[in-house]
C-alpha atoms as a PDB file:
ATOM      1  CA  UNK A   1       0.000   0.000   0.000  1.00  0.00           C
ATOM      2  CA  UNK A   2       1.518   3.452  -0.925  1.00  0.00           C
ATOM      3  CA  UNK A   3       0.459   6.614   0.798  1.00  0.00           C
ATOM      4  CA  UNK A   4       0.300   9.827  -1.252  1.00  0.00           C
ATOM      5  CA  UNK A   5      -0.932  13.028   0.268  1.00  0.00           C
ATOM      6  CA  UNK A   6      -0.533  16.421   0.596  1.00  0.00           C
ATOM      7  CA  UNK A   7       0.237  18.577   3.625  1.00  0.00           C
ATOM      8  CA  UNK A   8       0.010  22.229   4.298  1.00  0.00           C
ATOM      9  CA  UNK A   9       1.506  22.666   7.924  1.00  0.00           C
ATOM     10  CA  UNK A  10       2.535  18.507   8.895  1.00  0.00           C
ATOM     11  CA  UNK A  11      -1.365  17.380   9.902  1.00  0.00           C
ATOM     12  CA  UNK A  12      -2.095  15.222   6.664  1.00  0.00           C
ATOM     13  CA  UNK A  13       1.500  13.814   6.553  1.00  0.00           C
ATOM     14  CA  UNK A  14       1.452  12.848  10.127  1.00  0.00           C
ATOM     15  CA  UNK A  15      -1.823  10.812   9.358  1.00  0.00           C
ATOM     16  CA  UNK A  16      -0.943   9.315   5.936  1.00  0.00           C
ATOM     17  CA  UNK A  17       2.019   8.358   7.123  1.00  0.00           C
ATOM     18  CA  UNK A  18       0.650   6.831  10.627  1.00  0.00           C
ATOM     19  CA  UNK A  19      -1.866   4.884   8.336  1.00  0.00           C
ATOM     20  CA  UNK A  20       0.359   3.885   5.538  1.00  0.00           C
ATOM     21  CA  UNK A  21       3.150   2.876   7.830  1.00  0.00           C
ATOM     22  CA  UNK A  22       0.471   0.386   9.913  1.00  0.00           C
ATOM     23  CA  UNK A  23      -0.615  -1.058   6.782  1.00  0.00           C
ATOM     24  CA  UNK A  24       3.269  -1.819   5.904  1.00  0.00           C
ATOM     25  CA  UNK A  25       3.370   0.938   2.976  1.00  0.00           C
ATOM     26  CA  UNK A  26       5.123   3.710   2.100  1.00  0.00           C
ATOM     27  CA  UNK A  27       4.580   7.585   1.604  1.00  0.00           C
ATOM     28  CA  UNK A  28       5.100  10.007  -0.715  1.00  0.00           C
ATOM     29  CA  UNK A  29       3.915  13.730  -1.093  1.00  0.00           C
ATOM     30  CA  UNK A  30       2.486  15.297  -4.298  1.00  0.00           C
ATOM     31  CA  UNK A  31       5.486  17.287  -4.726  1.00  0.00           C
ATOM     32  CA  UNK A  32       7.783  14.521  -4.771  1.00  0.00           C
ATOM     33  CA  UNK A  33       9.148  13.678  -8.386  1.00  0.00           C
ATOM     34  CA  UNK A  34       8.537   9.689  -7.305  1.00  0.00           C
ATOM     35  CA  UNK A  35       4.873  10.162  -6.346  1.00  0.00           C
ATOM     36  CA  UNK A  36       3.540   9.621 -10.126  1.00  0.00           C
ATOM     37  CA  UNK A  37       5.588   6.680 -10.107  1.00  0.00           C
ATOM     38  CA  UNK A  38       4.422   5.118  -6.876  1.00  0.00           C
ATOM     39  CA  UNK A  39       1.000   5.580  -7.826  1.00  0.00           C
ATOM     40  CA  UNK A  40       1.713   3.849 -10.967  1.00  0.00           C
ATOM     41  CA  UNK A  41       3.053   0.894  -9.388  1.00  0.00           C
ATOM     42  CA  UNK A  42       1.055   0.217  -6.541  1.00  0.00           C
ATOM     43  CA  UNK A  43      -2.458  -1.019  -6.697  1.00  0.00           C
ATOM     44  CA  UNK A  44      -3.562   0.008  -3.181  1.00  0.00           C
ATOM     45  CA  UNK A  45      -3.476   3.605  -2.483  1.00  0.00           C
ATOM     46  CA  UNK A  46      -4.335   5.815   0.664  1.00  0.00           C
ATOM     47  CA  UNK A  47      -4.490   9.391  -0.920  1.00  0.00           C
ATOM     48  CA  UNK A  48      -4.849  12.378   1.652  1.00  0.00           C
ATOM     49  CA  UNK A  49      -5.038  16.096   1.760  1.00  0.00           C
ATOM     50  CA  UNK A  50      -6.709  18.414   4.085  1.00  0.00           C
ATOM     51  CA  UNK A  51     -10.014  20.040   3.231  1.00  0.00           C
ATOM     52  CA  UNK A  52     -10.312  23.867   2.809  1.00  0.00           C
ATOM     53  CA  UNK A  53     -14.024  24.973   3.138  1.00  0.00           C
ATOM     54  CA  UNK A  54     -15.817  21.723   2.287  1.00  0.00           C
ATOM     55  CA  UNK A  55     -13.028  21.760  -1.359  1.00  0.00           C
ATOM     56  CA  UNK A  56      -9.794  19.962  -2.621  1.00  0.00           C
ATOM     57  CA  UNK A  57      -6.878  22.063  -2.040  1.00  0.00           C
ATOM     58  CA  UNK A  58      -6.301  23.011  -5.908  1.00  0.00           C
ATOM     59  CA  UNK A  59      -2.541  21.267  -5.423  1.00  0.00           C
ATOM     60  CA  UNK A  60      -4.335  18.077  -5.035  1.00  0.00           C
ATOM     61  CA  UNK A  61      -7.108  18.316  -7.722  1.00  0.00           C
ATOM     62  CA  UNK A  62      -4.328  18.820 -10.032  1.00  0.00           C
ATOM     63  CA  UNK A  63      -2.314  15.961  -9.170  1.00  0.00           C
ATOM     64  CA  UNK A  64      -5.338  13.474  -9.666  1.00  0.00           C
ATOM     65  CA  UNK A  65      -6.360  14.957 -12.768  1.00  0.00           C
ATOM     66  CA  UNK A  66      -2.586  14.788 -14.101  1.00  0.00           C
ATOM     67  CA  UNK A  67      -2.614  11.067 -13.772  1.00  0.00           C
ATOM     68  CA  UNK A  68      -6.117  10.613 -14.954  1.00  0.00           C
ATOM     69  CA  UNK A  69      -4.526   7.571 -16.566  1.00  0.00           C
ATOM     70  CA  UNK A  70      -2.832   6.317 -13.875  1.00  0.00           C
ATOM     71  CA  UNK A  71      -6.153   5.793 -11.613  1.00  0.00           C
ATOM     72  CA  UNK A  72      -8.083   3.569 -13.497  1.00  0.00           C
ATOM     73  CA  UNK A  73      -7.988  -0.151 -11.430  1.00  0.00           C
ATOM     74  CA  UNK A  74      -6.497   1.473  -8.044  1.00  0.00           C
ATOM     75  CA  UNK A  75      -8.118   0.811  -4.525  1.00  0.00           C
ATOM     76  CA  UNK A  76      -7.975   3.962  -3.227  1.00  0.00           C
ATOM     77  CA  UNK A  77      -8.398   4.912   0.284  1.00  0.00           C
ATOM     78  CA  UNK A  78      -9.192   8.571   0.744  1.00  0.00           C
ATOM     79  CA  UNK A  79      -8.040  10.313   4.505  1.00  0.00           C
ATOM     80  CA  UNK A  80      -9.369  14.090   4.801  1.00  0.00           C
ATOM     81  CA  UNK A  81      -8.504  16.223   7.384  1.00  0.00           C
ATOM     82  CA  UNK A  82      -9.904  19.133   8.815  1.00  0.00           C
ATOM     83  CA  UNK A  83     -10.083  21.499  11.336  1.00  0.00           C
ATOM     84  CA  UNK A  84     -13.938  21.605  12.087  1.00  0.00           C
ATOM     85  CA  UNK A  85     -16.287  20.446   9.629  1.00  0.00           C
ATOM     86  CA  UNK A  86     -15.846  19.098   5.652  1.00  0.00           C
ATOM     87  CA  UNK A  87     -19.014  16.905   5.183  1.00  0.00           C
ATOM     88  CA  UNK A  88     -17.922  14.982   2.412  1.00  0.00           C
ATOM     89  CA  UNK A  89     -14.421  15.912   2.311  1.00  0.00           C
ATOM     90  CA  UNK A  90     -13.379  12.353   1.240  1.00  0.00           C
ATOM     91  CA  UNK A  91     -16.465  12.740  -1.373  1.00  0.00           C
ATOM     92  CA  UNK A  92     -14.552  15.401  -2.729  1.00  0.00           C
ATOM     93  CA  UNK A  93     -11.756  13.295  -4.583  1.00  0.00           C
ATOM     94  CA  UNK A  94     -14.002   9.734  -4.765  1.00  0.00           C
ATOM     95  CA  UNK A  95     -15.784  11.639  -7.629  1.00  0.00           C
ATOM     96  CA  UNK A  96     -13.317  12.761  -9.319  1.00  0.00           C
ATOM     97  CA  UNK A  97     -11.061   9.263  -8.829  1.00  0.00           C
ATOM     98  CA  UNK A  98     -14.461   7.239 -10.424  1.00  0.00           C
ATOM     99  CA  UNK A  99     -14.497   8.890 -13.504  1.00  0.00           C
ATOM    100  CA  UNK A 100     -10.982   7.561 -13.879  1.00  0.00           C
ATOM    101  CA  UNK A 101     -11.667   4.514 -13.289  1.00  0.00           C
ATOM    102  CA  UNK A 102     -10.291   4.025  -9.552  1.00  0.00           C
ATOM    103  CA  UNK A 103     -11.901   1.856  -7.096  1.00  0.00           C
ATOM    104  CA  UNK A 104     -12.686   3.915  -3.560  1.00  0.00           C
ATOM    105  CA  UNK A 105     -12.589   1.295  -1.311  1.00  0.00           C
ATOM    106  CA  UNK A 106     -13.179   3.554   1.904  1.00  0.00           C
ATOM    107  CA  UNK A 107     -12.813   7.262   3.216  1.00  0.00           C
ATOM    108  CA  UNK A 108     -11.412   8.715   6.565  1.00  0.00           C
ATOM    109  CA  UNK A 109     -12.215  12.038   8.274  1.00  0.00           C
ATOM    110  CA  UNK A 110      -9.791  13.168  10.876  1.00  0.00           C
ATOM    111  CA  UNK A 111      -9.733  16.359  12.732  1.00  0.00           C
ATOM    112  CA  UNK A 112      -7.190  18.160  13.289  1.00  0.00           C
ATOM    113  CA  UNK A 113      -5.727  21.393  14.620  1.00  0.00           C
ATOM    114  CA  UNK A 114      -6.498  24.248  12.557  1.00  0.00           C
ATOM    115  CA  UNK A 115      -3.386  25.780  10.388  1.00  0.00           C
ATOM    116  CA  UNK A 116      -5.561  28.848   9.594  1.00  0.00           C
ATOM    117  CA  UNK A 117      -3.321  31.187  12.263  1.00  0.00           C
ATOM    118  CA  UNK A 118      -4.660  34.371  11.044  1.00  0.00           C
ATOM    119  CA  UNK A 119      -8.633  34.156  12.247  1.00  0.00           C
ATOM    120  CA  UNK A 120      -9.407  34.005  15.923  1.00  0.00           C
ATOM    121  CA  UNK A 121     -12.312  31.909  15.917  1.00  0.00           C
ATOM    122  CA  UNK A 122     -10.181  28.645  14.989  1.00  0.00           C
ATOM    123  CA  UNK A 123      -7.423  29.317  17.454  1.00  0.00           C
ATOM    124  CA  UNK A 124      -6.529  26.582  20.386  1.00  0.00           C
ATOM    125  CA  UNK A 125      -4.522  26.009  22.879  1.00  0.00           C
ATOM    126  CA  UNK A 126      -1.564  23.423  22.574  1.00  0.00           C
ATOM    127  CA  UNK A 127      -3.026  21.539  25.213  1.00  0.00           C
ATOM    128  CA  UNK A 128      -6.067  21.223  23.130  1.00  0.00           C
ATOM    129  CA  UNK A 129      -4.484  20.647  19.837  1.00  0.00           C
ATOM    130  CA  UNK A 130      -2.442  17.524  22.018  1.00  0.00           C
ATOM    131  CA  UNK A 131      -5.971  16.175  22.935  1.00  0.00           C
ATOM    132  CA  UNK A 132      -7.327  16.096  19.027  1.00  0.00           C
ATOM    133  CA  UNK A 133      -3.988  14.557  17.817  1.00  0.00           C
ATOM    134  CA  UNK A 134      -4.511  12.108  20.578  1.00  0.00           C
ATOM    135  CA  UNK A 135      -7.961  11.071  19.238  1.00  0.00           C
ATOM    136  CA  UNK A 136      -7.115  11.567  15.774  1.00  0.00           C
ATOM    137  CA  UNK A 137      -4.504   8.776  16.460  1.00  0.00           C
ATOM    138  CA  UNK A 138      -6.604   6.372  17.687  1.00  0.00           C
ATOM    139  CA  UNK A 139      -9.554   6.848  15.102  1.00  0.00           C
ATOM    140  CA  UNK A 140      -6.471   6.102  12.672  1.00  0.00           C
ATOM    141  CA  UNK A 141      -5.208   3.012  14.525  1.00  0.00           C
ATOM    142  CA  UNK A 142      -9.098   2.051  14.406  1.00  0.00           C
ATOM    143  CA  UNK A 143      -9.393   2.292  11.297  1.00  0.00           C
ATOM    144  CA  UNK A 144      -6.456   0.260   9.810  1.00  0.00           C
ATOM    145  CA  UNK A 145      -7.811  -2.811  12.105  1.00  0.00           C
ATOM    146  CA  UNK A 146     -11.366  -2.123  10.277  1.00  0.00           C
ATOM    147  CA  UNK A 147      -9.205  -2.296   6.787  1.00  0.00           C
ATOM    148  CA  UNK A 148      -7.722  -5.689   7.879  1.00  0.00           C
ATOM    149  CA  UNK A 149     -11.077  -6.829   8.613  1.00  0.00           C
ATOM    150  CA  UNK A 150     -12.209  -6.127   5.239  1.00  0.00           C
ATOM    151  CA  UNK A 151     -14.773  -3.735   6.964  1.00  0.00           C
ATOM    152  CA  UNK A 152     -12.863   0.189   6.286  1.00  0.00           C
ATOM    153  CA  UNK A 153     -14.609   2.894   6.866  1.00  0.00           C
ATOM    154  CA  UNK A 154     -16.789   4.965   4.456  1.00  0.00           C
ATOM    155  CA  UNK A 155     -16.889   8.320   5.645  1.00  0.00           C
ATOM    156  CA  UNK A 156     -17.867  11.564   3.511  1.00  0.00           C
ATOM    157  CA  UNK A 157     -18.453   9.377   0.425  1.00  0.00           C
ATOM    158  CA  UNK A 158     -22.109   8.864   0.651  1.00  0.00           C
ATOM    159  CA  UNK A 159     -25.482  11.161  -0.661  1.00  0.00           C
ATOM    160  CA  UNK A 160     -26.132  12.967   2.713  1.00  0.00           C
ATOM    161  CA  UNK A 161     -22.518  13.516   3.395  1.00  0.00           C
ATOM    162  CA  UNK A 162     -22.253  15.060  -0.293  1.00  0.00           C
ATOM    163  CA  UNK A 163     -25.435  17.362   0.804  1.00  0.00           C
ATOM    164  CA  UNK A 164     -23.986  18.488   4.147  1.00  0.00           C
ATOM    165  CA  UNK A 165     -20.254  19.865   2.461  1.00  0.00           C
ATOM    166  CA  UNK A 166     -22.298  21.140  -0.533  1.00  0.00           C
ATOM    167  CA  UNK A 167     -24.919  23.088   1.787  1.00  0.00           C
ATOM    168  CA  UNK A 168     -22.701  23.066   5.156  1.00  0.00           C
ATOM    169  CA  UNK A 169     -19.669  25.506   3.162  1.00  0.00           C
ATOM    170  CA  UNK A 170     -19.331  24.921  -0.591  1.00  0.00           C
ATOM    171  CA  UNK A 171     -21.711  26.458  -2.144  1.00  0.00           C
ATOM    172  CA  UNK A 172     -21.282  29.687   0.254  1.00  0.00           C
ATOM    173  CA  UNK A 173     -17.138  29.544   0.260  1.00  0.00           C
ATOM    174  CA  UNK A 174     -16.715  27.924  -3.540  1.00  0.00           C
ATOM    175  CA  UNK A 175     -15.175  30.836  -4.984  1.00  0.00           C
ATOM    176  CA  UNK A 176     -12.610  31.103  -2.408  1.00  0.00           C
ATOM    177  CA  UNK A 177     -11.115  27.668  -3.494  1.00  0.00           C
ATOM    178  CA  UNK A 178     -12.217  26.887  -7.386  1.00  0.00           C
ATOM    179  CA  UNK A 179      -8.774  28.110  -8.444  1.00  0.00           C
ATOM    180  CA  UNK A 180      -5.400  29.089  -6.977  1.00  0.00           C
ATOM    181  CA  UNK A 181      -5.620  32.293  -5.616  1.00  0.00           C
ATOM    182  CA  UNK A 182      -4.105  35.956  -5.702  1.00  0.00           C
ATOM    183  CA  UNK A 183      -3.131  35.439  -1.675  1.00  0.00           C
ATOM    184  CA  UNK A 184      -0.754  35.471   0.282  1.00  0.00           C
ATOM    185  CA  UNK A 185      -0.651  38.958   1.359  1.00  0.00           C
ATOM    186  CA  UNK A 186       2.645  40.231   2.405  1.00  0.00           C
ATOM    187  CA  UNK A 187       3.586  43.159   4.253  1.00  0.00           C
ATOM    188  CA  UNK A 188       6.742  45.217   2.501  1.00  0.00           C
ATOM    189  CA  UNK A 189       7.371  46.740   5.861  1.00  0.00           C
ATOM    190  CA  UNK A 190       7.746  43.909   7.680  1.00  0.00           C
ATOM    191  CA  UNK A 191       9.473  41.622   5.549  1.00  0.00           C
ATOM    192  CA  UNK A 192      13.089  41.494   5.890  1.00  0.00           C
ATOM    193  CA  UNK A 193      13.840  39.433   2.666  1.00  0.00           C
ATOM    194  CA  UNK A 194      15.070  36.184   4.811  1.00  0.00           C
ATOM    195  CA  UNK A 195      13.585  34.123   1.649  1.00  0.00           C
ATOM    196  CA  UNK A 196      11.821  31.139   3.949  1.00  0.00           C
ATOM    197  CA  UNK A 197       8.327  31.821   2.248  1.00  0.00           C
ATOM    198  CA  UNK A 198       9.941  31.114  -1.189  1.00  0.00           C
ATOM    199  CA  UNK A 199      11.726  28.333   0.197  1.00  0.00           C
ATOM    200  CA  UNK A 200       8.801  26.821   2.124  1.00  0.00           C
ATOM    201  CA  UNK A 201       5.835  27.928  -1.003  1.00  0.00           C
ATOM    202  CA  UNK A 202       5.353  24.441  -2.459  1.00  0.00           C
ATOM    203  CA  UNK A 203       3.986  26.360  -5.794  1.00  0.00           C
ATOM    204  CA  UNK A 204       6.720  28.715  -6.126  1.00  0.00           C
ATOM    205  CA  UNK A 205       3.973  31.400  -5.982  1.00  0.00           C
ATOM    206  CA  UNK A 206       6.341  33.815  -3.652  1.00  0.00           C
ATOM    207  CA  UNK A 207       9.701  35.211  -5.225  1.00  0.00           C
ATOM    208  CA  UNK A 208      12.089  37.876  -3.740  1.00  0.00           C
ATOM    209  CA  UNK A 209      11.992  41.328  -5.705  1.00  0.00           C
ATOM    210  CA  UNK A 210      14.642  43.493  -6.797  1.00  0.00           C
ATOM    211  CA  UNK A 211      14.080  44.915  -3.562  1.00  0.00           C
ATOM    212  CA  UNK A 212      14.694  41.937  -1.783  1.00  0.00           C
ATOM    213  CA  UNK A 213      10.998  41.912  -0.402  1.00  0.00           C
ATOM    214  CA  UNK A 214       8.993  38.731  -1.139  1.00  0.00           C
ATOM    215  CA  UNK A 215       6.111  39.139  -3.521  1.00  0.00           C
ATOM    216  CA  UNK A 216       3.186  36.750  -3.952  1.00  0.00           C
ATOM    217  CA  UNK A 217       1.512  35.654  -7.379  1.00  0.00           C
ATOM    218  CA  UNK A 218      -1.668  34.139  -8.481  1.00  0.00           C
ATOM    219  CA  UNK A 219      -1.232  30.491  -7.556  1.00  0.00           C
ATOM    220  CA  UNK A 220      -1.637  30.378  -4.049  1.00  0.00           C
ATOM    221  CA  UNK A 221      -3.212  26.847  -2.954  1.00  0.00           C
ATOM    222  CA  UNK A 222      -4.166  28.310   0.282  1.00  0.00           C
ATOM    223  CA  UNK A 223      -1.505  25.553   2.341  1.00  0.00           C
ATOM    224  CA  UNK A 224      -0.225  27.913   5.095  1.00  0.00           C
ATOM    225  CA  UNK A 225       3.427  27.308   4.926  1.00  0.00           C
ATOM    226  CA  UNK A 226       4.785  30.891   4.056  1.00  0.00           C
ATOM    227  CA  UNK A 227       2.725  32.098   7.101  1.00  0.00           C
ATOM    228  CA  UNK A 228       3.459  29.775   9.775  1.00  0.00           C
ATOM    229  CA  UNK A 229       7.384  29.598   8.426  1.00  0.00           C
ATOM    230  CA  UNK A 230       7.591  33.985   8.554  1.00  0.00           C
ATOM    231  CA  UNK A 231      10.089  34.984  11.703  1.00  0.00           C
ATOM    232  CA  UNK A 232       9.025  38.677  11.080  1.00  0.00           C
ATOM    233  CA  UNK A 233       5.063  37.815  10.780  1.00  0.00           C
ATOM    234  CA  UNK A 234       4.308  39.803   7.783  1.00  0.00           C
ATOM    235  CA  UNK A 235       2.220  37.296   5.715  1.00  0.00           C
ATOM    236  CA  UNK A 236      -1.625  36.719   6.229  1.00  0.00           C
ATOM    237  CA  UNK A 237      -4.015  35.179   3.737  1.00  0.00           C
ATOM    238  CA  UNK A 238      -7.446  35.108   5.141  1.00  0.00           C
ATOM    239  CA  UNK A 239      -6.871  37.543   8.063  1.00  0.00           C
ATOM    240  CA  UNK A 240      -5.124  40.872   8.853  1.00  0.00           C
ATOM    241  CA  UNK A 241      -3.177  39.989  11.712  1.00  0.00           C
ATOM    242  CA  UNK A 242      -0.766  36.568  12.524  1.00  0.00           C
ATOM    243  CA  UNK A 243      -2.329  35.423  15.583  1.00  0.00           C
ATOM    244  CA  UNK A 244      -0.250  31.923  15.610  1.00  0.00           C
ATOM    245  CA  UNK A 245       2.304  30.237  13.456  1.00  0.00           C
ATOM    246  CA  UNK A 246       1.249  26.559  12.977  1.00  0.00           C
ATOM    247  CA  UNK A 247       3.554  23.814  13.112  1.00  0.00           C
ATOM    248  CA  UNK A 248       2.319  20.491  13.354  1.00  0.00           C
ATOM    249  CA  UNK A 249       5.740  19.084  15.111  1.00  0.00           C
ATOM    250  CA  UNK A 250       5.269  21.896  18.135  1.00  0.00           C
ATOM    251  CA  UNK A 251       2.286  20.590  18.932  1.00  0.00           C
ATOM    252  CA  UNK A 252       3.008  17.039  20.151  1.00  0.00           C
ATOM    253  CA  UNK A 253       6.041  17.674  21.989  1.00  0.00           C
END
């Protein structure tokens, strides 16, 4: 079984991994050169990503469609993550994965702490964010005894699961994740020019200017990375203000 995910801040990896690793498989991220190729040569795949408002981060959608031809006869076992609420956020890539001719064979939603440092509302404490991983590890651990069993899991793949991410946030939030976006907004004043947002931007969306102030262009996939990874603070993308820098390996130590 080969795991193939992608990870904003370190939550999907951690799970993917946890799963894949249980099941005797290995892992690869989108943005690995040898992901195509693992997909190509493995039949059984667990495929995760997190879910931004009830969608596919784009990265993901365009991995899947880039191998259309690679899907077709796959088992594929879909693991979303989230930090509140997806509905079907496993449903998401089944129905894109069936009209290529892959098998879903079962879907996992996990929560997890929320990356999204720049709106209050989502913000916990570590202790907190401890207690989800904590539960998010044992739903996992559950779950890969289920697979054994022949009996995995089907979550978010099913009608009313499709209705509750359509109603719950898609249809309100779509626009916000159709495409890449024009975000990350970065502030010229703060930034120093230290060069860890181009380094960490897994689209190369952010580039140093003549200047040698960081710039964003129009293919932000919304992952977090530049934010969480600035020592001066001076990039949002849905907020005004950095309220916390998420990294998923601070909050288990």
């Amino acid at each position: 079984m080969t795991g193939i995910y992608f990870s904003g801040t370190g939550n999907t990896e951690f799970c993917v991994t946890r799963f894949t690793e249980k099941s005797g498989g290995k892992v690869f991220s989108v943005e690995d050169k040898g992901a195509a190729k693992a997909l190509k040569e493995d039949r059984n795949i667990v495929l995760g990503y997190p879910i931004y408002y009830s969608n596919l981060p784009v990265i993901m959608r365009d991995f899947i469609t880039q191998n259309a031809a690679l899907w077709r006869g796959k088992n594929v076992f879909i693991i979303a993550t989230m930090g509140m609420f997806s509905g079907d956020g496993a449903g998401c890539s089944a129905r894109i994965l069936k009209k290529f001719g892959a098998n879903v064979i079962g879907g996992l939603h996990l929560k997890m702490p929320d990356c999204i440092g720049d709106v209050s509302l989502l913000k916990k404490p570590p202790e907190k964010n401890r207690e989800i991983i904590s539960a998010a590890v044992r739903k996992i651990d559950g779950a890969v005894e289920k697979m054994r069993n022949g009996r995995p899991p089907r979550e978010g793949l099913n009608f009313f699961y499709h209705i509750a991410g359509l109603f719950g946030q898609r249809l309100w939030f779509y626009g916000k994740t159709k495409d890449y976006t024009k975000n990350p907004k970065i502030d010229g004043d703060k930034c120093v020019g230290c060069g860890e947002c181009v380094r960490h931007c897994p689209m190369k969306n952010i580039k140093l200017n003549e200047n040698g102030k960081a710039v964003s262009g129009g293919k932000c996939t919304m992952c977090y990375r530049c934010m969480s990874n600035c020592p001066k603070k001076a990039i949002t993308i849905i907020g005004k203000e950095v309220l916390v820098q998420y990294k998923f390996g601070e909050q288990v130590k």
